[in-house]
PDB file of N, CA and C in Angstrom:
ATOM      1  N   UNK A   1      -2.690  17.634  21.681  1.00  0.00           N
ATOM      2  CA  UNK A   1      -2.685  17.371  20.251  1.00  0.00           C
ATOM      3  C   UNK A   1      -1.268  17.414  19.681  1.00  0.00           C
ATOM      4  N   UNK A   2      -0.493  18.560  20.132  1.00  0.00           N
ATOM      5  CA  UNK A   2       0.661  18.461  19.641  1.00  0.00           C
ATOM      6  C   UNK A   2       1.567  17.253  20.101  1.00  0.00           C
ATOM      7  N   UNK A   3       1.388  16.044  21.036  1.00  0.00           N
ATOM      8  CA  UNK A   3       2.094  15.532  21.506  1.00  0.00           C
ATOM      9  C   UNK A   3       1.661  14.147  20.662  1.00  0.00           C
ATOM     10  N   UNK A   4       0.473  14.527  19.968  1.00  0.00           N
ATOM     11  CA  UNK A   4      -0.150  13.120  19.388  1.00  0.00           C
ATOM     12  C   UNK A   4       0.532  13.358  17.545  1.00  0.00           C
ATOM     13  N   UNK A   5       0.821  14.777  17.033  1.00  0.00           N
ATOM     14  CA  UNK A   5       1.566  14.847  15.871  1.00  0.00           C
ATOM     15  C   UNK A   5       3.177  14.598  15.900  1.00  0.00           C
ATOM     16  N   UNK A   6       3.690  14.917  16.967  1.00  0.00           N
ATOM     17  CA  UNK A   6       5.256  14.554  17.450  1.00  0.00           C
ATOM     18  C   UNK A   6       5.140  12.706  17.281  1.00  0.00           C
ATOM     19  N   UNK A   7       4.452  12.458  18.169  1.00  0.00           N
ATOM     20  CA  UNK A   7       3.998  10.853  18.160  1.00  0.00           C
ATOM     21  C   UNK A   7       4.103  10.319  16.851  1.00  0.00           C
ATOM     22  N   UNK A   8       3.448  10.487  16.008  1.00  0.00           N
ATOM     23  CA  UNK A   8       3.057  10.052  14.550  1.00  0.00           C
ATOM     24  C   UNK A   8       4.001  10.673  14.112  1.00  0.00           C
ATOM     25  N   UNK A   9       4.195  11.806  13.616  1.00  0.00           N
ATOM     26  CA  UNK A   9       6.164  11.683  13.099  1.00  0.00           C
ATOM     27  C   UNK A   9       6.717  11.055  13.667  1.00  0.00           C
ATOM     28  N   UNK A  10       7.165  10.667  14.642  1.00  0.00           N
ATOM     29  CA  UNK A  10       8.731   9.583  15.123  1.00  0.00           C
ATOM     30  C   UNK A  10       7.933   8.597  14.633  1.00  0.00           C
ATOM     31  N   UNK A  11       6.802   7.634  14.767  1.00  0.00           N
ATOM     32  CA  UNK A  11       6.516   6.702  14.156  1.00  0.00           C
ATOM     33  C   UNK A  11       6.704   6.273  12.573  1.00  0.00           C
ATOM     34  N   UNK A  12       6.114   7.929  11.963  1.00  0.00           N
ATOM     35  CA  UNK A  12       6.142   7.578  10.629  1.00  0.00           C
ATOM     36  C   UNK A  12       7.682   7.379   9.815  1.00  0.00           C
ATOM     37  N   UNK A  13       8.386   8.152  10.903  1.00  0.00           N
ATOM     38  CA  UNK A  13       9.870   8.343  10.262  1.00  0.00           C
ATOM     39  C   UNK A  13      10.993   7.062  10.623  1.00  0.00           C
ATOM     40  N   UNK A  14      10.236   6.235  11.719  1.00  0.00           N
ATOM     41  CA  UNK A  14      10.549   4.853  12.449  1.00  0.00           C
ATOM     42  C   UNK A  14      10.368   3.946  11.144  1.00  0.00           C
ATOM     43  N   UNK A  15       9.110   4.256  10.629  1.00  0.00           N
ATOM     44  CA  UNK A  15       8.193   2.997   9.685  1.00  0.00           C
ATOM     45  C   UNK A  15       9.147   3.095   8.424  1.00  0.00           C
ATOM     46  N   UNK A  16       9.335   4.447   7.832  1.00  0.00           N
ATOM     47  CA  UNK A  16      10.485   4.615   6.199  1.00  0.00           C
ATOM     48  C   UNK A  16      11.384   3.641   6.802  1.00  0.00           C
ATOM     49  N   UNK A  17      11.936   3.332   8.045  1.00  0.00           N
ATOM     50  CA  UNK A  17      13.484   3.138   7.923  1.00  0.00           C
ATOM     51  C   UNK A  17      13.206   1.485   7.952  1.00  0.00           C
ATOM     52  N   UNK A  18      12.520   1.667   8.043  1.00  0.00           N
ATOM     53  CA  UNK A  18      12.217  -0.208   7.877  1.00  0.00           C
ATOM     54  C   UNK A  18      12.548  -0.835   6.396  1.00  0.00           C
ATOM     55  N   UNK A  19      12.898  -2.145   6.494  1.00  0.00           N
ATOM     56  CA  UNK A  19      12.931  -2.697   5.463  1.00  0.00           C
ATOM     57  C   UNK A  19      11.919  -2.935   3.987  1.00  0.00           C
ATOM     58  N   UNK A  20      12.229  -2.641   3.137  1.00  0.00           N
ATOM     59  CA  UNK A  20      10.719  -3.100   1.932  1.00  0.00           C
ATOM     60  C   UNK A  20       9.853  -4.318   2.962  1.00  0.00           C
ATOM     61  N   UNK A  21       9.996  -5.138   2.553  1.00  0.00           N
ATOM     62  CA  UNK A  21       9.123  -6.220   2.950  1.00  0.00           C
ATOM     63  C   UNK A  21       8.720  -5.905   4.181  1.00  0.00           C
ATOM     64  N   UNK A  22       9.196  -5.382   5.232  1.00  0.00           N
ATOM     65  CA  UNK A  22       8.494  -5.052   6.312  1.00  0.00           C
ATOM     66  C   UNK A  22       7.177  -3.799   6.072  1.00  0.00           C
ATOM     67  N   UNK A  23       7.876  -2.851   5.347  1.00  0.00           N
ATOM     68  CA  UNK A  23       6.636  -2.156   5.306  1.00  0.00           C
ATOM     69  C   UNK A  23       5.879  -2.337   3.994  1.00  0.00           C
ATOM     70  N   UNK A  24       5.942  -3.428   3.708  1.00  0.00           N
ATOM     71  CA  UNK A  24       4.621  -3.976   2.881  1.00  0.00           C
ATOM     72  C   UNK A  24       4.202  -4.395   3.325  1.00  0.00           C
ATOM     73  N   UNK A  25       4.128  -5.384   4.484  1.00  0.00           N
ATOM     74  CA  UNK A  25       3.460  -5.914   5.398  1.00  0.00           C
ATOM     75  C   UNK A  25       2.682  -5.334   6.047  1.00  0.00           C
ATOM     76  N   UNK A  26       3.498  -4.200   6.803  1.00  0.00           N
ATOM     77  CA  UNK A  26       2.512  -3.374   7.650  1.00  0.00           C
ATOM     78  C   UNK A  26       1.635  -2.369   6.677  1.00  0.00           C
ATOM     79  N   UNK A  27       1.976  -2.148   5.298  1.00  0.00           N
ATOM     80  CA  UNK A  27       0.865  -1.310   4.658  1.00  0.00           C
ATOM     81  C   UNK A  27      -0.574  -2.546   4.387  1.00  0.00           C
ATOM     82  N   UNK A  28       0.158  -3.646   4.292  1.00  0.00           N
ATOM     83  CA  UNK A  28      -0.936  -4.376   3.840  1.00  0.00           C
ATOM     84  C   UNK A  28      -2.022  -4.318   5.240  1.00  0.00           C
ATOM     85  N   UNK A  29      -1.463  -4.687   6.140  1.00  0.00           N
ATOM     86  CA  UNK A  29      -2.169  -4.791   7.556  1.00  0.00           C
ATOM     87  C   UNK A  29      -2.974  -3.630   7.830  1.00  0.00           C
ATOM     88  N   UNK A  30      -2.065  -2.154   7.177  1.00  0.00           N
ATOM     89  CA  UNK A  30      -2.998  -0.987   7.588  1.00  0.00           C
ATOM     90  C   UNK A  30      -4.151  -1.019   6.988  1.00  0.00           C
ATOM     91  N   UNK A  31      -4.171  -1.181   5.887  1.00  0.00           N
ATOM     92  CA  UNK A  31      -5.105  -1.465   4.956  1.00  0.00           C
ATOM     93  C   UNK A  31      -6.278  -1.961   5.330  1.00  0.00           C
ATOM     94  N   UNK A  32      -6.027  -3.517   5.372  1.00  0.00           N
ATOM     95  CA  UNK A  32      -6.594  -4.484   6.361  1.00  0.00           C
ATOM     96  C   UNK A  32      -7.555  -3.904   6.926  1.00  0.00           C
ATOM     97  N   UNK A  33      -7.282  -2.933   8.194  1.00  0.00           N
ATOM     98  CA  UNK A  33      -7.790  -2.640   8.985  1.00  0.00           C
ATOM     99  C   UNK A  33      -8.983  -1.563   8.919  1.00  0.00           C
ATOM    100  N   UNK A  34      -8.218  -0.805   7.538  1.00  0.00           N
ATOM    101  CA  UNK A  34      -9.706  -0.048   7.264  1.00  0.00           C
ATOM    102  C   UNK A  34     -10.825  -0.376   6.762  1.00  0.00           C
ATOM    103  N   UNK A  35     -10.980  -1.715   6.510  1.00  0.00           N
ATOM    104  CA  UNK A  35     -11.748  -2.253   5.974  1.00  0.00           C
ATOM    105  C   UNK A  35     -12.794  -3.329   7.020  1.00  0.00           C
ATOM    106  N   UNK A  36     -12.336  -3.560   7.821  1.00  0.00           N
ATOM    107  CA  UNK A  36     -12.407  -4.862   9.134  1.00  0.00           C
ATOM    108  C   UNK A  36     -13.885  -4.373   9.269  1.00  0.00           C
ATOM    109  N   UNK A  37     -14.476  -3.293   9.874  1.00  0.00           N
ATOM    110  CA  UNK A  37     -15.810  -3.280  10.184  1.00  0.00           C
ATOM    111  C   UNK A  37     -16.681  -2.915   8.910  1.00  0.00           C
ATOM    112  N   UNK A  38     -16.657  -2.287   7.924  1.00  0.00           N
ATOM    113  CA  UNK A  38     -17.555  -2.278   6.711  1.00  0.00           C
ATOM    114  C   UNK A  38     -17.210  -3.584   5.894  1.00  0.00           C
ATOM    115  N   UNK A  39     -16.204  -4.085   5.406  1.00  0.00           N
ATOM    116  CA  UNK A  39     -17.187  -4.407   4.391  1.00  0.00           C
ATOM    117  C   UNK A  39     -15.899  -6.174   4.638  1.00  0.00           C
ATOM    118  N   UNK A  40     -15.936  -7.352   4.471  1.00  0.00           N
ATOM    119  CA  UNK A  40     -15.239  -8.273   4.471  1.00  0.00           C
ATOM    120  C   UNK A  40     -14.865  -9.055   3.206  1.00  0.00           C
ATOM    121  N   UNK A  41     -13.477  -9.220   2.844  1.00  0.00           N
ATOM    122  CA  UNK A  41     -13.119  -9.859   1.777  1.00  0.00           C
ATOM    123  C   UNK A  41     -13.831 -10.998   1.134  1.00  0.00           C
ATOM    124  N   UNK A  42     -13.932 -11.622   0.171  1.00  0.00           N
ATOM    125  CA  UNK A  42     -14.060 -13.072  -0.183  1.00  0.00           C
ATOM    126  C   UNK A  42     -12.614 -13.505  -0.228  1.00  0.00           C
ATOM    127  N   UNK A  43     -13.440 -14.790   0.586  1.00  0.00           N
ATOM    128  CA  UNK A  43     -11.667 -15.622   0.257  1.00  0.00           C
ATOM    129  C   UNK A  43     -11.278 -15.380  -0.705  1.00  0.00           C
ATOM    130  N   UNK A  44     -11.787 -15.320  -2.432  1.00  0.00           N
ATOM    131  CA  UNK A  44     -10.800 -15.157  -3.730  1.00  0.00           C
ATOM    132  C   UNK A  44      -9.972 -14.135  -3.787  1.00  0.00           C
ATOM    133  N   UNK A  45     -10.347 -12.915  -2.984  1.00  0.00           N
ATOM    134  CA  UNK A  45      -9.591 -11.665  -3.025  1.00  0.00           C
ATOM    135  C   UNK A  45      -8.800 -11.962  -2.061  1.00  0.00           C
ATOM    136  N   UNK A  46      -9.164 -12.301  -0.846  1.00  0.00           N
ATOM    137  CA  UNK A  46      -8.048 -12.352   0.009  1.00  0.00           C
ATOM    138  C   UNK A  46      -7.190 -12.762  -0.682  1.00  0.00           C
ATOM    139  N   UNK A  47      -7.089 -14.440  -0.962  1.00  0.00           N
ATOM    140  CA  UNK A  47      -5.826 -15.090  -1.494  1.00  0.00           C
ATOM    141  C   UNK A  47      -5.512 -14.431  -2.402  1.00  0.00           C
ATOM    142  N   UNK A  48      -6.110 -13.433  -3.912  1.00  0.00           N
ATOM    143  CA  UNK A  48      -5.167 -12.995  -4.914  1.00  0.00           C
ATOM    144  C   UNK A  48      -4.483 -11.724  -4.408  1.00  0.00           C
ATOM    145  N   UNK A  49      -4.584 -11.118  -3.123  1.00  0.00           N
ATOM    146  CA  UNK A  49      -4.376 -10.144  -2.903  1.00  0.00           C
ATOM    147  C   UNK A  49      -3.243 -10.486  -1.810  1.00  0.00           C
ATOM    148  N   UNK A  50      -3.063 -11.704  -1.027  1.00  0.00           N
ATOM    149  CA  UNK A  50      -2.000 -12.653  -0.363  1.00  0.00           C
ATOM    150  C   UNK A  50      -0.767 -12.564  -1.716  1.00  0.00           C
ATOM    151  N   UNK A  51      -0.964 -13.217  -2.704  1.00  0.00           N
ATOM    152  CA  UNK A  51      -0.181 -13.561  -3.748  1.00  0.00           C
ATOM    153  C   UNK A  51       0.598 -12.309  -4.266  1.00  0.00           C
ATOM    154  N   UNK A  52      -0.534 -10.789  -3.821  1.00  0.00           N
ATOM    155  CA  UNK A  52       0.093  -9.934  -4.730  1.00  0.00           C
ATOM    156  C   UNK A  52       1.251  -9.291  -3.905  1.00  0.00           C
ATOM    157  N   UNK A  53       1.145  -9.407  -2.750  1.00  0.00           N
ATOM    158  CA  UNK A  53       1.889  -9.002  -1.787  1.00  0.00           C
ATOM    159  C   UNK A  53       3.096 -10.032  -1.862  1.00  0.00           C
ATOM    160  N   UNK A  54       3.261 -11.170  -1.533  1.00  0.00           N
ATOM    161  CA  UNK A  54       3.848 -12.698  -1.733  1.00  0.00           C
ATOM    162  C   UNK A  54       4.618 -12.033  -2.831  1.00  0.00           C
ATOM    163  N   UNK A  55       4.784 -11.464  -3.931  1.00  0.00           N
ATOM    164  CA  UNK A  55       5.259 -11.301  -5.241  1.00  0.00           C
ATOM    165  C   UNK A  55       5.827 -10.102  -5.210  1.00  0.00           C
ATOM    166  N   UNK A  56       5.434  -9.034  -4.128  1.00  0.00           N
ATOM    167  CA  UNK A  56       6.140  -7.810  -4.029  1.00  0.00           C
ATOM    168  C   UNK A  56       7.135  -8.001  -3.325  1.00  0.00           C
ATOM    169  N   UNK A  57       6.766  -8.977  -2.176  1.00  0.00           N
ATOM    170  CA  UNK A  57       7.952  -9.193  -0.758  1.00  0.00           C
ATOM    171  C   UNK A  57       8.890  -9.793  -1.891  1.00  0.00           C
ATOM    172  N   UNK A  58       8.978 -10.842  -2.512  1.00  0.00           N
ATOM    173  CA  UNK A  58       9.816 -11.635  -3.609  1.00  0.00           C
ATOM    174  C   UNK A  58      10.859 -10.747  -4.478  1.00  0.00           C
ATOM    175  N   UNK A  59       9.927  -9.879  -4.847  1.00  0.00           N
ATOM    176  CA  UNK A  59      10.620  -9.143  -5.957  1.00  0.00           C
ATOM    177  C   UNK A  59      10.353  -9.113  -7.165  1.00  0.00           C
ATOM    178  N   UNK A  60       8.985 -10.092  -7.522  1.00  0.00           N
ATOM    179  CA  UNK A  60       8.871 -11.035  -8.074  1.00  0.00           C
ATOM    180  C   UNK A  60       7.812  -9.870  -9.195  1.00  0.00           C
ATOM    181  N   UNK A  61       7.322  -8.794  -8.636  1.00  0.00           N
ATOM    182  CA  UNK A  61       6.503  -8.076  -9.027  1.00  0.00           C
ATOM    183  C   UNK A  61       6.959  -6.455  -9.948  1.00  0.00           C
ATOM    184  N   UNK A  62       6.762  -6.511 -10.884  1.00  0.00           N
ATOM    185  CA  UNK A  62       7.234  -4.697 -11.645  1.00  0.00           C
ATOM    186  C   UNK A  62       6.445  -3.392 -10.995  1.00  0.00           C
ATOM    187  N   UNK A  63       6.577  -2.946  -9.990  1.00  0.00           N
ATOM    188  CA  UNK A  63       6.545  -1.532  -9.609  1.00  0.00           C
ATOM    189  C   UNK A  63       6.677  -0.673 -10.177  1.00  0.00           C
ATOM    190  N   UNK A  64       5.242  -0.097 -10.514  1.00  0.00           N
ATOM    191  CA  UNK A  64       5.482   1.885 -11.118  1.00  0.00           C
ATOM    192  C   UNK A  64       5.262   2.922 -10.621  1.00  0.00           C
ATOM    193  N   UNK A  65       5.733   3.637 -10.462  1.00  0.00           N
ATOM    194  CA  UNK A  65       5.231   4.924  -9.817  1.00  0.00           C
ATOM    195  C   UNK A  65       4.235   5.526 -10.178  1.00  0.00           C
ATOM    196  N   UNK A  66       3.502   5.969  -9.146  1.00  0.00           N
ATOM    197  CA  UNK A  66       1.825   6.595  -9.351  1.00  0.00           C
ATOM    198  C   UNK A  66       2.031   7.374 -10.210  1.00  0.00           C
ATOM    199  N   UNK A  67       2.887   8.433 -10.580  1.00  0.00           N
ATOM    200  CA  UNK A  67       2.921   9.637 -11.445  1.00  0.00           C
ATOM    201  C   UNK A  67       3.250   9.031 -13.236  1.00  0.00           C
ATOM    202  N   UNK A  68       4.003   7.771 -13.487  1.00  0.00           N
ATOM    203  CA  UNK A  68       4.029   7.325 -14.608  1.00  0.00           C
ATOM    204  C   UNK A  68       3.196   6.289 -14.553  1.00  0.00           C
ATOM    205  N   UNK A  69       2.220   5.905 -14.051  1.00  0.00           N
ATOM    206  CA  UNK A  69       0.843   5.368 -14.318  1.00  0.00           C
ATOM    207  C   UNK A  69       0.027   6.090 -14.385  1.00  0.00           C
ATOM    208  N   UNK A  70      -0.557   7.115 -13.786  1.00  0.00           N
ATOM    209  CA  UNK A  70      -1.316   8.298 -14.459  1.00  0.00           C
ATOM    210  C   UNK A  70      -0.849   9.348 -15.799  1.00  0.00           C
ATOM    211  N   UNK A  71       0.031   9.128 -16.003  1.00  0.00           N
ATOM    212  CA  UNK A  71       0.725   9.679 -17.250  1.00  0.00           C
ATOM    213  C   UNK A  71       0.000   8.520 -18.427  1.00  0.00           C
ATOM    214  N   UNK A  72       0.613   7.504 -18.430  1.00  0.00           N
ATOM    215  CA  UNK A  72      -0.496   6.297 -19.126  1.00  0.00           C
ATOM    216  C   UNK A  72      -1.324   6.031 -19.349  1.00  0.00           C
ATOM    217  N   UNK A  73      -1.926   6.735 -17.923  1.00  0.00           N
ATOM    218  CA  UNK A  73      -3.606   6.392 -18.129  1.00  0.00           C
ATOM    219  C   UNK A  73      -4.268   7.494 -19.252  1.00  0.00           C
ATOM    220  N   UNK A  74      -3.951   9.349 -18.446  1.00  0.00           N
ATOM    221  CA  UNK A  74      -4.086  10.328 -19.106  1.00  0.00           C
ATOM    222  C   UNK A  74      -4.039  10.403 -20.883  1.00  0.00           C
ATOM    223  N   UNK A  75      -3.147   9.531 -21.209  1.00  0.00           N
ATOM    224  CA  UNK A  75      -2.337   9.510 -22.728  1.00  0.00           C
ATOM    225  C   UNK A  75      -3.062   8.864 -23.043  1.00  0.00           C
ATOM    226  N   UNK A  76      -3.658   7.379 -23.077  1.00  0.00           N
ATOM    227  CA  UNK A  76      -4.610   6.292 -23.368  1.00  0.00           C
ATOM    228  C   UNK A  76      -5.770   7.372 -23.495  1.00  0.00           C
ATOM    229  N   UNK A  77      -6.259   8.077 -22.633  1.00  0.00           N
ATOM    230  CA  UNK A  77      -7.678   7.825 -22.305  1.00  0.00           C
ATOM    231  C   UNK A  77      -7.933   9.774 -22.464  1.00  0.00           C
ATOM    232  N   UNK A  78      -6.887  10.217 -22.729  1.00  0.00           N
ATOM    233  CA  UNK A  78      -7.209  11.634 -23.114  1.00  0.00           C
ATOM    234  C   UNK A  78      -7.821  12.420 -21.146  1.00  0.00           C
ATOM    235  N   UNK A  79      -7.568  11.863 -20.674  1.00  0.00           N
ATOM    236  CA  UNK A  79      -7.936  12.335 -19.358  1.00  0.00           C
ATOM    237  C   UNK A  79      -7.005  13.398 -18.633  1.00  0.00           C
ATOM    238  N   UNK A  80      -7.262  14.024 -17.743  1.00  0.00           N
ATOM    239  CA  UNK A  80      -5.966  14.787 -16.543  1.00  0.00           C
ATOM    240  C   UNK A  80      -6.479  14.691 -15.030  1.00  0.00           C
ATOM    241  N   UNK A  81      -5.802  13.637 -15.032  1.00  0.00           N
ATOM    242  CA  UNK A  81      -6.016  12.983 -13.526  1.00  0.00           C
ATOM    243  C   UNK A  81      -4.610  13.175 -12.668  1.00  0.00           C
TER     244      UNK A  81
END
């Protein structure tokens, strides 16, 4: 077991050093994959979800951080998430 957590750190610390667009790719793919035996896209999602990625690799897309989007949400909606 310990040789399978050593494993996955050097990997995970391999994967940060990668380029943006590379590891959007491979998050998209991980993703992907958890999904492959339950449940299968419709083409419409696939492609808007192709595009959304297409627009991140670009640059093309505004990125927020999870912690000031739940701040937003919380404030809107009186919540503490």
């Amino acid at each position: 077991m310990a040789g399978t957590i050593q494993s996955y750190q050097h990997l995970e610390e391999e994967v940060l050093h990668l380029p943006r667009v590379d590891r959007s790719k491979l998050a998209s793919r991980l993703l992907e994959s958890l999904d492959e035996d339950e449940h299968e896209l419709s083409p419409e999602w696939r492609k808007e979800l192709q595009r959304r990625v297409s627009d991140i690799d670009a640059g093309n897309a505004k990125l927020s951080p999870a912690e000031a989007l739940w701040k937003e949400v919380n404030q809107r909606f009186g919540t503490t998430f």
